[in-house]
C-alpha atoms as a PDB file:
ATOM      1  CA  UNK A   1       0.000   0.000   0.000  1.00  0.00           C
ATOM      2  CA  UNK A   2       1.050   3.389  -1.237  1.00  0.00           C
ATOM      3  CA  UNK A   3       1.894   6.296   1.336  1.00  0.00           C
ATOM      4  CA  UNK A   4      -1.194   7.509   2.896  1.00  0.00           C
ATOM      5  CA  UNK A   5      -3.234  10.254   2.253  1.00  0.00           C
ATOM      6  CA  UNK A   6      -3.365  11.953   5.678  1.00  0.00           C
ATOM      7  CA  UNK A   7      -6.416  14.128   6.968  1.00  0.00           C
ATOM      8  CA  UNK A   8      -7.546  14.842  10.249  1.00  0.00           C
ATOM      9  CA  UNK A   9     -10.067  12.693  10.648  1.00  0.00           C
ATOM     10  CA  UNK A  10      -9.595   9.660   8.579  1.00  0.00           C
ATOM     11  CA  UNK A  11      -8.654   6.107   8.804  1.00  0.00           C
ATOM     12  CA  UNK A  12      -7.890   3.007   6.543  1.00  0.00           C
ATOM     13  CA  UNK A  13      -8.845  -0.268   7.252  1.00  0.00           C
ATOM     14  CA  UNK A  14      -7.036  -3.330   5.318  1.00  0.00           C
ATOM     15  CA  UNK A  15      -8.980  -6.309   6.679  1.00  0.00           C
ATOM     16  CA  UNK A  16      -7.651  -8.784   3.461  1.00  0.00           C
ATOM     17  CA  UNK A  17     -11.070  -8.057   1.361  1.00  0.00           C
ATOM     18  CA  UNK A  18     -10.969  -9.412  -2.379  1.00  0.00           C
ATOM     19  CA  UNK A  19     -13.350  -7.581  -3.872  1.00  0.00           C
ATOM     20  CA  UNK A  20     -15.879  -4.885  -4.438  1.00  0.00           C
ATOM     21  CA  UNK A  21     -19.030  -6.162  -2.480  1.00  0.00           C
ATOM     22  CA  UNK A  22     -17.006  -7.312   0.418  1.00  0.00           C
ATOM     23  CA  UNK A  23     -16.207  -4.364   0.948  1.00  0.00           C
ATOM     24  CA  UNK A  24     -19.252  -2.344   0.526  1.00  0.00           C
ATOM     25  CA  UNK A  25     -20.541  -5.081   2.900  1.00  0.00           C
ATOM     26  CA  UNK A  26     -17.649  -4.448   5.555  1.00  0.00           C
ATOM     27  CA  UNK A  27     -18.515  -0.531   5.034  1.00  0.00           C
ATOM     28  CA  UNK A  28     -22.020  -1.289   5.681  1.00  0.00           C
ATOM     29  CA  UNK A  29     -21.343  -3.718   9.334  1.00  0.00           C
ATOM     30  CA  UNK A  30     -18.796  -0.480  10.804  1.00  0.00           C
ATOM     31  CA  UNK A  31     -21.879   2.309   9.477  1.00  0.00           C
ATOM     32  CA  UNK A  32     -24.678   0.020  11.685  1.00  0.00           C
ATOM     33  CA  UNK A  33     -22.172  -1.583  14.252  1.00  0.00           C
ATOM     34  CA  UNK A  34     -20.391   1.425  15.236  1.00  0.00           C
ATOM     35  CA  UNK A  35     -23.957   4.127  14.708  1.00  0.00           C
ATOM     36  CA  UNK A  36     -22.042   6.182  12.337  1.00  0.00           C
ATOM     37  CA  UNK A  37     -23.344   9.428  12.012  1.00  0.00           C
ATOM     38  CA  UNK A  38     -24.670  10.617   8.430  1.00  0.00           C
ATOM     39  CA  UNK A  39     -21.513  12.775   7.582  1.00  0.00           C
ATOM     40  CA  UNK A  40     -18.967  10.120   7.816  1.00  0.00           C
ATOM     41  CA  UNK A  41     -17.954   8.504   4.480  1.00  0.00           C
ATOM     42  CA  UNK A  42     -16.637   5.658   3.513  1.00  0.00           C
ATOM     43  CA  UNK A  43     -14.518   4.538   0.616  1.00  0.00           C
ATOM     44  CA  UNK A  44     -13.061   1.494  -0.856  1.00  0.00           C
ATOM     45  CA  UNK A  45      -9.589   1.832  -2.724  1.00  0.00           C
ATOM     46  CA  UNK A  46      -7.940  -0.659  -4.720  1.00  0.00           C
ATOM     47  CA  UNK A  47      -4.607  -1.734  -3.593  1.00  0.00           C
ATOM     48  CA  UNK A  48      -2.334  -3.401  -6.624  1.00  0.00           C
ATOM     49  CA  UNK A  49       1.076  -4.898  -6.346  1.00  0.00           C
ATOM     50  CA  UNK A  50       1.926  -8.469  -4.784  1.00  0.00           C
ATOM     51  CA  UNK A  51      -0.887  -8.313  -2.953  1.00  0.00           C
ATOM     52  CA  UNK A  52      -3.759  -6.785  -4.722  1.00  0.00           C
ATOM     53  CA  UNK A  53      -6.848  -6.016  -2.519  1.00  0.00           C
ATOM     54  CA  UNK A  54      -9.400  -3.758  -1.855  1.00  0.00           C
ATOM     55  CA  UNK A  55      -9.322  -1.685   1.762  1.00  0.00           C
ATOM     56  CA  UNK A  56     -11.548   0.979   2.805  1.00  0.00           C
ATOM     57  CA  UNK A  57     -11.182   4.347   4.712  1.00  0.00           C
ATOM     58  CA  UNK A  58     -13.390   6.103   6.975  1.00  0.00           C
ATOM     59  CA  UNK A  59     -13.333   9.789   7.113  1.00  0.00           C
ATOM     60  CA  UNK A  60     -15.209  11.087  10.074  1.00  0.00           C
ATOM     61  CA  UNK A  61     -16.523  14.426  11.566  1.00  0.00           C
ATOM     62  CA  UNK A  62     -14.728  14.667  15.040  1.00  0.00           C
ATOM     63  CA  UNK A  63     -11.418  13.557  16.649  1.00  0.00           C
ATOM     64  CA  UNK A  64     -13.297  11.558  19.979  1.00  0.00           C
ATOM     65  CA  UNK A  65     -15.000   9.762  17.371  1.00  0.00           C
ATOM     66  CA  UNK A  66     -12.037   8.912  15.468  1.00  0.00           C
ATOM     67  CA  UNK A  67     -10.310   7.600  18.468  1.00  0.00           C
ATOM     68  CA  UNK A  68     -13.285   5.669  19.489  1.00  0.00           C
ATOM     69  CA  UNK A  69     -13.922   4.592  15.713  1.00  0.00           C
ATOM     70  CA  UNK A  70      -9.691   3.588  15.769  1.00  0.00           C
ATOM     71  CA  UNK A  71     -10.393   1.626  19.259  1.00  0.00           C
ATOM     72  CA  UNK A  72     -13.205  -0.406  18.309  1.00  0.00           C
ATOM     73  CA  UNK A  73     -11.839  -1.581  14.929  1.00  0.00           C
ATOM     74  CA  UNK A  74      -8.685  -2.917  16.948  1.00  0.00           C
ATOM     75  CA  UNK A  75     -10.565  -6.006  17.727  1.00  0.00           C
ATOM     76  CA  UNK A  76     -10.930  -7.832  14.727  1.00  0.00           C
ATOM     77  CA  UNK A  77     -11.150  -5.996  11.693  1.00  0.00           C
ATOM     78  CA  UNK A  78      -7.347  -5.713  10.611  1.00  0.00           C
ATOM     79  CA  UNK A  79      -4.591  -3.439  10.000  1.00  0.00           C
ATOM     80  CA  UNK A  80      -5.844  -0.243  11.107  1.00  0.00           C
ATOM     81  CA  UNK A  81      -4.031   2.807   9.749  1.00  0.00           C
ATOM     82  CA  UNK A  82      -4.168   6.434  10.105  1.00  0.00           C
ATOM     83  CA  UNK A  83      -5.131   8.686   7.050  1.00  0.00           C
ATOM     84  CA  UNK A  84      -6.368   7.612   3.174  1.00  0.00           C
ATOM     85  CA  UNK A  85      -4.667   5.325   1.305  1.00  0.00           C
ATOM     86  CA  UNK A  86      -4.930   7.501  -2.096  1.00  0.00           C
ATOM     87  CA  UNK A  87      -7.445  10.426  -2.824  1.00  0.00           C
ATOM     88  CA  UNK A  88      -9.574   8.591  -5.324  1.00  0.00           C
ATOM     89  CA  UNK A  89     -11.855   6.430  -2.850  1.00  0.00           C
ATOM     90  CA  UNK A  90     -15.156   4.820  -4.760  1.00  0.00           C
ATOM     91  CA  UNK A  91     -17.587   6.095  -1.820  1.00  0.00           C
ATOM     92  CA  UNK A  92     -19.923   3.816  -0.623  1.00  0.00           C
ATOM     93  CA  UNK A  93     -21.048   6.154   2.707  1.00  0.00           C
ATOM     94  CA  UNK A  94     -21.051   9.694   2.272  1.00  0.00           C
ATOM     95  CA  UNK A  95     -23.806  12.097   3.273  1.00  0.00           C
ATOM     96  CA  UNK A  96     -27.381  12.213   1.897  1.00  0.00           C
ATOM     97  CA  UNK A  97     -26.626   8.341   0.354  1.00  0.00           C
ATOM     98  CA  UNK A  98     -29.585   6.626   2.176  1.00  0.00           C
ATOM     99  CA  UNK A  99     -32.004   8.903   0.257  1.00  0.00           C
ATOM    100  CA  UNK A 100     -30.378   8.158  -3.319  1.00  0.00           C
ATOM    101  CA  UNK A 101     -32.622   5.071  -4.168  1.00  0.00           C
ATOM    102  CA  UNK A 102     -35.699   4.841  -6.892  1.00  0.00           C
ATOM    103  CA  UNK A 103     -35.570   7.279  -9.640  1.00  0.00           C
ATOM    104  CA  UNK A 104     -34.782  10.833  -9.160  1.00  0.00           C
ATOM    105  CA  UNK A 105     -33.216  14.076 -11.427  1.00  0.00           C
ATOM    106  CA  UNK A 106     -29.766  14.567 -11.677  1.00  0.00           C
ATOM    107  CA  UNK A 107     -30.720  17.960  -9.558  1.00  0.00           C
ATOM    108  CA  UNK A 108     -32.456  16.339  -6.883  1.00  0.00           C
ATOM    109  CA  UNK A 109     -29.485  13.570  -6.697  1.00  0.00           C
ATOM    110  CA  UNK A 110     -26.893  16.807  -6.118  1.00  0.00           C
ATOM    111  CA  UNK A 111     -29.363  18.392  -3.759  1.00  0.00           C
ATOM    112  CA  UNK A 112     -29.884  15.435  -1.596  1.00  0.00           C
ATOM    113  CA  UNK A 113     -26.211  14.083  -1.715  1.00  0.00           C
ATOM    114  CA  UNK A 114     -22.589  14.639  -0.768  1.00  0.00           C
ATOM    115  CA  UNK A 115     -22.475  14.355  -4.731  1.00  0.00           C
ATOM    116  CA  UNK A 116     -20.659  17.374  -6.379  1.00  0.00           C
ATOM    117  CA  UNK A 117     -21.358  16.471  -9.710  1.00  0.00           C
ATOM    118  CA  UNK A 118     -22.523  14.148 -12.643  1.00  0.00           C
ATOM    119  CA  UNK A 119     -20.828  13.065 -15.567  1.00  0.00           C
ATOM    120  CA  UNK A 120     -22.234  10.876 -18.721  1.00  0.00           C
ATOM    121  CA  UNK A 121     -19.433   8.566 -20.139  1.00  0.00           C
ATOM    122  CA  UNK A 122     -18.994   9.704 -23.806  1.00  0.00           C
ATOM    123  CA  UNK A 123     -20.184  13.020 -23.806  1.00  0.00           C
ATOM    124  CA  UNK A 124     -18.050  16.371 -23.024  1.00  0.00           C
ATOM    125  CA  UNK A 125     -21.185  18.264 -21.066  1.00  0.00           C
ATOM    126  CA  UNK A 126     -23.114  17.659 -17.519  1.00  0.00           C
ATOM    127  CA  UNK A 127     -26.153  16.148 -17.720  1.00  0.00           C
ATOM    128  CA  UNK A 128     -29.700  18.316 -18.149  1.00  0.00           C
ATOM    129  CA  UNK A 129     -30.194  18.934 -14.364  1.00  0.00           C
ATOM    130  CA  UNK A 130     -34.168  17.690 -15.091  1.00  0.00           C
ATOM    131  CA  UNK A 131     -32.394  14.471 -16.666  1.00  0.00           C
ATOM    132  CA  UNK A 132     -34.381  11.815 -15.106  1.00  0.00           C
ATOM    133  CA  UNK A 133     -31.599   9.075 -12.875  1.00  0.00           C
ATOM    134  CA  UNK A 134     -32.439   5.739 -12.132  1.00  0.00           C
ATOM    135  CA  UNK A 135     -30.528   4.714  -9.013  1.00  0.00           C
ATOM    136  CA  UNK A 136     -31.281   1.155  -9.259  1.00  0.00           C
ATOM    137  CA  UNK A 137     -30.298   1.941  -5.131  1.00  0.00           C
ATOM    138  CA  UNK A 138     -26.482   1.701  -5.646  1.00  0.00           C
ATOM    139  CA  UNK A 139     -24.991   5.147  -6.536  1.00  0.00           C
ATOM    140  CA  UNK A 140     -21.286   5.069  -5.676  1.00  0.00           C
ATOM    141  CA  UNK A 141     -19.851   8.549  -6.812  1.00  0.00           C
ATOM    142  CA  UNK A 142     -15.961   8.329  -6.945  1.00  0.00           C
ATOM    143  CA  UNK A 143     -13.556  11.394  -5.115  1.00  0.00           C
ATOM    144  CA  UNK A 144     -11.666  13.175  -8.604  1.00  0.00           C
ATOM    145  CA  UNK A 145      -9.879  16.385  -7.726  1.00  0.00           C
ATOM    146  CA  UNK A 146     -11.672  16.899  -4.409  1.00  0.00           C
ATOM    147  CA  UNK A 147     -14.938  16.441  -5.673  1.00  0.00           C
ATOM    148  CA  UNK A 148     -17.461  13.515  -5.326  1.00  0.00           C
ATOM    149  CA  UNK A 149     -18.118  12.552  -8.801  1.00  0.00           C
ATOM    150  CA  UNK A 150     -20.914  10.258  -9.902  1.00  0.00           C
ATOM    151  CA  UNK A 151     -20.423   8.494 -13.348  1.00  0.00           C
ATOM    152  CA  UNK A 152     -23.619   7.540 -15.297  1.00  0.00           C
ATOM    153  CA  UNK A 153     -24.552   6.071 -18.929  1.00  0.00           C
ATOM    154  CA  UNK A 154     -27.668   6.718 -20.875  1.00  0.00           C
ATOM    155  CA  UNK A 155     -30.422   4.577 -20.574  1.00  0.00           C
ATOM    156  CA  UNK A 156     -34.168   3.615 -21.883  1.00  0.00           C
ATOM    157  CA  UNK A 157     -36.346   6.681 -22.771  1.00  0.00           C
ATOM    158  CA  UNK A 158     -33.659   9.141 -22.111  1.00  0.00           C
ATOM    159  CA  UNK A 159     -32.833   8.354 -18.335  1.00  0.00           C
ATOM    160  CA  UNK A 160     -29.391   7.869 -17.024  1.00  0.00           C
ATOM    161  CA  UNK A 161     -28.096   5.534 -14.791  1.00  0.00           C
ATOM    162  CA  UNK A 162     -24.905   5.108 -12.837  1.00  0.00           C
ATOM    163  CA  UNK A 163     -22.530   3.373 -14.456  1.00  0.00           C
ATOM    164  CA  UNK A 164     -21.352   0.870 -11.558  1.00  0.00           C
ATOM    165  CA  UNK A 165     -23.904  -1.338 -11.816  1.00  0.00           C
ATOM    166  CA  UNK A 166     -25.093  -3.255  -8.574  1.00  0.00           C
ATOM    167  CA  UNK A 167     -25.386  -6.923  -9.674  1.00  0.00           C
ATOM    168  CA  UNK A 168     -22.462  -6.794 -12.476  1.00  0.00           C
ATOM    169  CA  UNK A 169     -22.026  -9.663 -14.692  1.00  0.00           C
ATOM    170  CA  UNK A 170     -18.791 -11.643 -13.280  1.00  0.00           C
ATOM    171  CA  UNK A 171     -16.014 -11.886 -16.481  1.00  0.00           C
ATOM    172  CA  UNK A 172     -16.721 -14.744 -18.562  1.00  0.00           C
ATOM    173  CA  UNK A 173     -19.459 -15.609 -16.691  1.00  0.00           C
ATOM    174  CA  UNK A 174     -21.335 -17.919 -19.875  1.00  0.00           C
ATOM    175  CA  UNK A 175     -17.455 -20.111 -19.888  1.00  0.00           C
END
């Protein structure tokens, strides 16, 4: 793992996860084990290299919590380290998430959310804010540049959705 990323309030958790929804899941057990409020976020970065595996950070509002968020995970949940692993964190818990499910506009979604902004893959401009989104109830924006940036692809009758889709197809799945 790469130097971290330090900020006040953040931590990085390696617990050995393989993949994606392990760690969503993990993210999900700290959020309702620990009561996390509804500013923290959480993010899952990929970790390359001889041992490639996917570890997520917690970046919380206050120090006590930290240090009570830094105690608690000391029993059982791995390599506990201070700060971010990178700055480009797939965010999985982030403010206003809970509300993101069902369809929505892209305005609502920023209004609502943590969310700084939408992007459609293959096209230069930001979305109509009236754009109709389809959540499909997993909307994981990703940090770019300091902003919380949600990717999305065009859909049926001129929706979008996000482009991380929640049940993906595993790679050569029909072999």
């Amino acid at each position: 793992m790469g130097p971290a990323v330090v900020t006040p309030y953040a931590l990085t958790v390696d617990a050995g996860t393989g993949d994606l929804r392990a760690a969503d899941h993990l993210l999900r057990t700290l959020a309702d084990g620990f009561d996390l409020p509804e500013d923290t976020f959480g993010c899952t970065h990929l970790v390359r290299g001889n041992r490639p595996r996917v570890v997520v950070s917690l970046t919380l509002p206050s120090r006590p919590l930290l240090d009570t968020v830094r105690e608690r995970l000391a029993h059982g949940y791995g390599t506990v380290a201070p700060g971010l692993p990178d700055a480009v964190g797939r965010a999985v818990l982030y403010p206003g998430a809970a509300a993101l499910t069902g369809t929505t506009t892209v305005a609502e979604l920023l209004a609502r959310s943590a969310i700084d902004r939408v992007t459609v893959l293959g096209t230069p401009e930001p979305p109509d804010p009236a754009t109709r989104m389809v959540t499909r109830d997993h909307v994981r924006p990703q940090w770019q540049r300091d902003e919380l940036v949600l990717a999305a692809t065009p859909a049926l009758g001129g929706t979008l959705v996000p482009f991380e889709a929640p049940d993906p197809t595993p790679c050569c799945a029909d072999h």
